[in-house]
C-alpha atoms as a PDB file:
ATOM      1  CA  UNK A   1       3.919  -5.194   3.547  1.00  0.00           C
ATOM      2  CA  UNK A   2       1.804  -6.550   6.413  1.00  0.00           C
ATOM      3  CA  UNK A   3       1.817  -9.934   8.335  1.00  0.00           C
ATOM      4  CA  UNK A   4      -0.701 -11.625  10.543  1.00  0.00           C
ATOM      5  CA  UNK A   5       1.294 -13.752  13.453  1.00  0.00           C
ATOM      6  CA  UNK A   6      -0.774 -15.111  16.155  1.00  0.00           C
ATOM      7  CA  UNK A   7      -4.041 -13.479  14.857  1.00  0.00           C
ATOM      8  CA  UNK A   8      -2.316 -10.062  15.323  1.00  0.00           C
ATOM      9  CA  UNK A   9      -1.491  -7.457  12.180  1.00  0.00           C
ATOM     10  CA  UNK A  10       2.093  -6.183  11.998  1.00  0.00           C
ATOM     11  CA  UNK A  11       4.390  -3.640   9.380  1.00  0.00           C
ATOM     12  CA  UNK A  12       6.746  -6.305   8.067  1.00  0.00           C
ATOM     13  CA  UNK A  13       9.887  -6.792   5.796  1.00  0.00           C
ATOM     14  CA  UNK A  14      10.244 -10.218   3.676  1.00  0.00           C
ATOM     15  CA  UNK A  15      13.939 -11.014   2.879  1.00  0.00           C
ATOM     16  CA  UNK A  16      15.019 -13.600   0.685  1.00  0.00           C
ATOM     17  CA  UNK A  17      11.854 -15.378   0.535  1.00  0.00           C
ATOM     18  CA  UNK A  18      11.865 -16.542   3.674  1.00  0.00           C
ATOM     19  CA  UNK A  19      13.282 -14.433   6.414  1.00  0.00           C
ATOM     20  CA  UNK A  20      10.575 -11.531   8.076  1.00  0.00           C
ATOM     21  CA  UNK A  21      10.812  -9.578  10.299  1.00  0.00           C
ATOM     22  CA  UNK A  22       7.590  -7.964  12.122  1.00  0.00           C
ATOM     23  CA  UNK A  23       8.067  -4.298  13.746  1.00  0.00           C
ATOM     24  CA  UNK A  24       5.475  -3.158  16.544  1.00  0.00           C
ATOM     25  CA  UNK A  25       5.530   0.376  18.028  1.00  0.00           C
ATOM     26  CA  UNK A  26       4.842  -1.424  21.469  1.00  0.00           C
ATOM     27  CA  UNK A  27       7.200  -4.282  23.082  1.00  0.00           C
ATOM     28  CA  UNK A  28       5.905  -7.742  22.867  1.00  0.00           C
ATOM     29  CA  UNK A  29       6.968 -11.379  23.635  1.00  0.00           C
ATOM     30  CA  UNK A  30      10.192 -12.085  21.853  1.00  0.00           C
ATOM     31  CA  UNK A  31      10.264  -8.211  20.175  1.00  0.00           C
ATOM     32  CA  UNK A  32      13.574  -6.290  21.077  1.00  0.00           C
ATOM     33  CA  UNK A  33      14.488  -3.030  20.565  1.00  0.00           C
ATOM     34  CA  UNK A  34      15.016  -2.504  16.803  1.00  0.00           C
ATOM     35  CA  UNK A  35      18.435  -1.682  15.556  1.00  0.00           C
ATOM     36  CA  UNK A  36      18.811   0.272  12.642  1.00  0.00           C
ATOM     37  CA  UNK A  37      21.255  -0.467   9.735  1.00  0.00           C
ATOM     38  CA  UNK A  38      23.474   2.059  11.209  1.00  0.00           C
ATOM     39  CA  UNK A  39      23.711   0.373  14.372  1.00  0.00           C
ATOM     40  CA  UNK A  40      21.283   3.079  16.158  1.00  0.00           C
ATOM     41  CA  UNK A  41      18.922   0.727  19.149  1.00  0.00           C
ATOM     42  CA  UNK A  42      15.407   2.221  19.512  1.00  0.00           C
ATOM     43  CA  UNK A  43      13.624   2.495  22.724  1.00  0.00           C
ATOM     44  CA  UNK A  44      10.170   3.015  21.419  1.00  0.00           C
ATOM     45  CA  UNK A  45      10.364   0.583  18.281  1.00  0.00           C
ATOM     46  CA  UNK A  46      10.879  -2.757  18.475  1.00  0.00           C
ATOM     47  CA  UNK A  47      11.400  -5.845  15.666  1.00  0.00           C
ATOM     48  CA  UNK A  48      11.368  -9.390  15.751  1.00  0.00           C
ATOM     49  CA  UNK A  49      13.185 -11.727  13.338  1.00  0.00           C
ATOM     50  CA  UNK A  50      11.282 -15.437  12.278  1.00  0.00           C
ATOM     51  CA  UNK A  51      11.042 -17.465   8.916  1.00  0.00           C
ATOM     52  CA  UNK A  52       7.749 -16.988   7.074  1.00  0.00           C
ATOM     53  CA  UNK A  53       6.516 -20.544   8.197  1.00  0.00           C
ATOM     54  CA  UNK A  54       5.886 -19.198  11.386  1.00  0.00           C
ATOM     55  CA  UNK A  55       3.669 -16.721  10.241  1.00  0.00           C
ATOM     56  CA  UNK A  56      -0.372 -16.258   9.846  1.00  0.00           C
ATOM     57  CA  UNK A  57      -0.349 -14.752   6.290  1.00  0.00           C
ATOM     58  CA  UNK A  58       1.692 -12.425   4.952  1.00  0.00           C
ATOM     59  CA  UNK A  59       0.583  -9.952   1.863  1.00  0.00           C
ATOM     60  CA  UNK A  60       0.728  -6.338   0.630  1.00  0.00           C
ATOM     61  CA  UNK A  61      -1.834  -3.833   0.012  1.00  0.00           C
ATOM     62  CA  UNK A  62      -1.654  -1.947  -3.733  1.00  0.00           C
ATOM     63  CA  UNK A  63      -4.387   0.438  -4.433  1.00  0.00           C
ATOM     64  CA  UNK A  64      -6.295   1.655  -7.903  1.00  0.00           C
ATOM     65  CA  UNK A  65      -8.505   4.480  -8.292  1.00  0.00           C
ATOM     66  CA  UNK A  66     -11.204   5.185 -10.178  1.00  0.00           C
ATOM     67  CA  UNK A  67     -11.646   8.179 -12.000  1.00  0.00           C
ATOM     68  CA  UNK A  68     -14.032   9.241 -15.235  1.00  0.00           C
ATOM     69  CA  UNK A  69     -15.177   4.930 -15.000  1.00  0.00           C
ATOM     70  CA  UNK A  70     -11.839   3.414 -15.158  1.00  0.00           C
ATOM     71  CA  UNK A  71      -9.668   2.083 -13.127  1.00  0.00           C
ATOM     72  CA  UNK A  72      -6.286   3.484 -12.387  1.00  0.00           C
ATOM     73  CA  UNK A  73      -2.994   2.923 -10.766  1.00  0.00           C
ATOM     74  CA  UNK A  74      -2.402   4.962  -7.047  1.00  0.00           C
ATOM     75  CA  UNK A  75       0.937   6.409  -8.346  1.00  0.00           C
ATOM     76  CA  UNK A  76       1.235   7.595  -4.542  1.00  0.00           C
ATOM     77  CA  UNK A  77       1.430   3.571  -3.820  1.00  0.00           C
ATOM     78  CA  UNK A  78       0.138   4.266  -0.025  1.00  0.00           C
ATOM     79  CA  UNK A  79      -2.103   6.707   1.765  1.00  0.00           C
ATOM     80  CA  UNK A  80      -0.518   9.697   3.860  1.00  0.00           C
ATOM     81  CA  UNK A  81      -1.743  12.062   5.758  1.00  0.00           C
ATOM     82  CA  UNK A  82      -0.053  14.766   3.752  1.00  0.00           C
ATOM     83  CA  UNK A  83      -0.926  13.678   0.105  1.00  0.00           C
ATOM     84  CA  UNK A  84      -4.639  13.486   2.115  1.00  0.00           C
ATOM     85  CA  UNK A  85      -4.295  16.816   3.339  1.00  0.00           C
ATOM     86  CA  UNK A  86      -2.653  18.355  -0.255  1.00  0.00           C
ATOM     87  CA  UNK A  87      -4.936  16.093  -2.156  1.00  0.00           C
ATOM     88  CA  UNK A  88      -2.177  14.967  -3.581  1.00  0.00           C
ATOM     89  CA  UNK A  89      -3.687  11.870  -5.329  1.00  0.00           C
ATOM     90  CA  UNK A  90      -1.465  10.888  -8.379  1.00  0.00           C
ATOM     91  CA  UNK A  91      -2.929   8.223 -10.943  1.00  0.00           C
ATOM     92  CA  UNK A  92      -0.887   6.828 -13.736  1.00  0.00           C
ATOM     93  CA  UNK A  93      -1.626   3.887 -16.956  1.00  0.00           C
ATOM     94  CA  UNK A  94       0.757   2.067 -18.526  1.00  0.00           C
ATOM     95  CA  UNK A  95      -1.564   1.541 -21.452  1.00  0.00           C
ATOM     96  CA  UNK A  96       0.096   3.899 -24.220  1.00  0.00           C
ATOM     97  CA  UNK A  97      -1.859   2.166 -27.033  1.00  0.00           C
ATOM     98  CA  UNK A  98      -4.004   5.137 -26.834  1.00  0.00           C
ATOM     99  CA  UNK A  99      -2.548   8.570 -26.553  1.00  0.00           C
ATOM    100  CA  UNK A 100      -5.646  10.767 -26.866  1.00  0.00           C
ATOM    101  CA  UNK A 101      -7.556   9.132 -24.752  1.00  0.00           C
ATOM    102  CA  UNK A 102      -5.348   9.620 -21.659  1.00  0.00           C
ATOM    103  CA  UNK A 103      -4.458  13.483 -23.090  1.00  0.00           C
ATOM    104  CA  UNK A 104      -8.076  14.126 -23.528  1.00  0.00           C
ATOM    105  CA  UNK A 105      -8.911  13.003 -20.065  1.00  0.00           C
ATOM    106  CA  UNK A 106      -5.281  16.326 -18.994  1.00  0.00           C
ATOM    107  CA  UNK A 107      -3.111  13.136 -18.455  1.00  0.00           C
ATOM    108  CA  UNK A 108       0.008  13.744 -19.482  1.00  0.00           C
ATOM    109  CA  UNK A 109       3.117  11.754 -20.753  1.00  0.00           C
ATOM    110  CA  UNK A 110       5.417  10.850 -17.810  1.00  0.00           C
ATOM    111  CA  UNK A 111       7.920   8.625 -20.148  1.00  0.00           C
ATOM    112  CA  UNK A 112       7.400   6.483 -22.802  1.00  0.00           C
ATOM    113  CA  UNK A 113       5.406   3.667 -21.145  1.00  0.00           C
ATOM    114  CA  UNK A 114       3.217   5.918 -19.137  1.00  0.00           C
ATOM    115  CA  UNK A 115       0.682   8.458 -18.598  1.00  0.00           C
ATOM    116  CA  UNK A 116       0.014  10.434 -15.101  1.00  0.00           C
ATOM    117  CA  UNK A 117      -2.084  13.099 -13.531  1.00  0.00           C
ATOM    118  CA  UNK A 118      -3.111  14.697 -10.120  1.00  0.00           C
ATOM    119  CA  UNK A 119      -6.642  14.859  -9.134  1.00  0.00           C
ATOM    120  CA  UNK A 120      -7.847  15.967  -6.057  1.00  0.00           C
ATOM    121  CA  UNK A 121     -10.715  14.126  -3.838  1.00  0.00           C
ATOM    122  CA  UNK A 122     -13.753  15.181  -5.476  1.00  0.00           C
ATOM    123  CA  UNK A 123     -12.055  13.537  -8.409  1.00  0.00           C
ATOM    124  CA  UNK A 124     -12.081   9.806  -6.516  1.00  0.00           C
ATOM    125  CA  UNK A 125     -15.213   8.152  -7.634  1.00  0.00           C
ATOM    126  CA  UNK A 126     -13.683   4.275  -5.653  1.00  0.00           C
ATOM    127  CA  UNK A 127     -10.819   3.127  -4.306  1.00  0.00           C
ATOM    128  CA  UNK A 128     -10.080  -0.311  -5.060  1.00  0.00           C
ATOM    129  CA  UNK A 129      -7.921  -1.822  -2.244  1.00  0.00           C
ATOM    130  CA  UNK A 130      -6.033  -5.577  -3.574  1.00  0.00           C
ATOM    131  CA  UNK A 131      -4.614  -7.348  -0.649  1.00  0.00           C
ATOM    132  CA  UNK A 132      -1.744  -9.168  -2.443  1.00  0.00           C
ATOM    133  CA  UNK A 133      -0.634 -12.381  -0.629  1.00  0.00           C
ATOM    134  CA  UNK A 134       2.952 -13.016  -0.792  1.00  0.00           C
ATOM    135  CA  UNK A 135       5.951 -15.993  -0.289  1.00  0.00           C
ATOM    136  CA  UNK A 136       4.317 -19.118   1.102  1.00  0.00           C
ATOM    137  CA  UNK A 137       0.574 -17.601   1.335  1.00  0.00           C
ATOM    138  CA  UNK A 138       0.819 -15.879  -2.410  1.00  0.00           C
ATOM    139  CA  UNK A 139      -1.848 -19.156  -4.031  1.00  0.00           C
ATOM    140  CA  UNK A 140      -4.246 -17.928  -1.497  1.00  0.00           C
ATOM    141  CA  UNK A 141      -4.914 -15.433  -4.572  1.00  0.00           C
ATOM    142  CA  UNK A 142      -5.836 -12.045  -4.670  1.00  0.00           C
ATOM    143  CA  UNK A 143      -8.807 -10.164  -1.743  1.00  0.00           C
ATOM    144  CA  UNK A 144     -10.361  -6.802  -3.676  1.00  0.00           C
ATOM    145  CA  UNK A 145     -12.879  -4.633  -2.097  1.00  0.00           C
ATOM    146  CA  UNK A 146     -13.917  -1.283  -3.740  1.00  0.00           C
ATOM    147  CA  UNK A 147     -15.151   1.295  -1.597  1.00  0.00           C
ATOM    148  CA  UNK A 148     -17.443   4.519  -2.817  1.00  0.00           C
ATOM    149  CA  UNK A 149     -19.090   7.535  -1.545  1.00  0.00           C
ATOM    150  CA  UNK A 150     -18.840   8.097   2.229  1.00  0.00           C
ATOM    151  CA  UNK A 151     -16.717   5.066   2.687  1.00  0.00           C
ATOM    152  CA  UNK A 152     -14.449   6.928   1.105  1.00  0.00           C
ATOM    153  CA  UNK A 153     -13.880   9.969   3.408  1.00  0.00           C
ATOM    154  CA  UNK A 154     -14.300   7.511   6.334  1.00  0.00           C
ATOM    155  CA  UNK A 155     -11.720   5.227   4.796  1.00  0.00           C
ATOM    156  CA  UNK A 156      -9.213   8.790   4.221  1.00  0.00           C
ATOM    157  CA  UNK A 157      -9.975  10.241   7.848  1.00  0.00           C
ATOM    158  CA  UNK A 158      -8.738   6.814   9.082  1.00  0.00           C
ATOM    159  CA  UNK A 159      -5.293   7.235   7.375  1.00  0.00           C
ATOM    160  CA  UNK A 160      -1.973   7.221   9.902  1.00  0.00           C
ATOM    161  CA  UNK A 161       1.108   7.615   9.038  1.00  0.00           C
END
């Protein structure tokens, strides 16, 4: 989940609707040194508690893929530069109404409710990137861009982790 607080882009947790906290890999006004949930203080990571209200916007990113013309779901649920590097790109449907389809297509049956399978990059025809907004933002509705071709690579080779 990402937030936007005074124009800026931050990693962020949301806690009972209302309580976020932003975490920035370099100190900033009113950032401390992030302690972990086992009490350990970082020196090079640093987190800052607020309420949502004090916030920009505040939303999450959830990818799709497209493969043989239809959309699917990034099982991965984020980029890395290892699943990048592996190609390591796991799709998945939860639309079992049609069983052959998805086999014909070397899905296969993860459970009952739904169908996976690893493709590689050549595989990627788009990547459809929805930028979810979420507590007090989330009737701003939904952003979508779909990127193809080249954008693609460009858009992999600009993964961090």
């Amino acid at each position: 989940m990402y937030a936007i607080y005074k124009q800026k882009k931050y990693d962020a947790e949301l806690r009972l609707g209302k309580d976020v906290t932003l975490y920035s890999y370099v100190k900033e006004e009113g950032f401390e040194n992030h302690v972990d949930p086992w009490g350990r203080e970082s020196d090079d990571f640093f987190s800052k508690k607020m309420d949502i209200h004090e916030l920009d916007y505040l939303y999450r990113i959830d990818y799709e893929i497209q493969y043989k013309g239809h959309f699917y779901i990034f099982k991965n649920g984020d980029f890395t530069k290892r699943a990048i590097a592996e190609e390591a790109f796991y799709i998945l449907s939860d639309d079992v109404s049609n069983p052959k389809f998805f086999e014909n297509l070397g899905f296969t049956q993860s459970d009952k409710f739904y169908f996976d399978k690893k493709i590689s990059r050549s595989d990627i025809e788009a990547i459809k990137i929805i930028e979810k907004p979420l507590g007090i933002f989330k009737d701003q509705g939904l952003k979508i861009k779909i990127i193809e071709g080249k954008d693609i690579d460009d858009f992999l080779a600009s993964v961090k982790d």
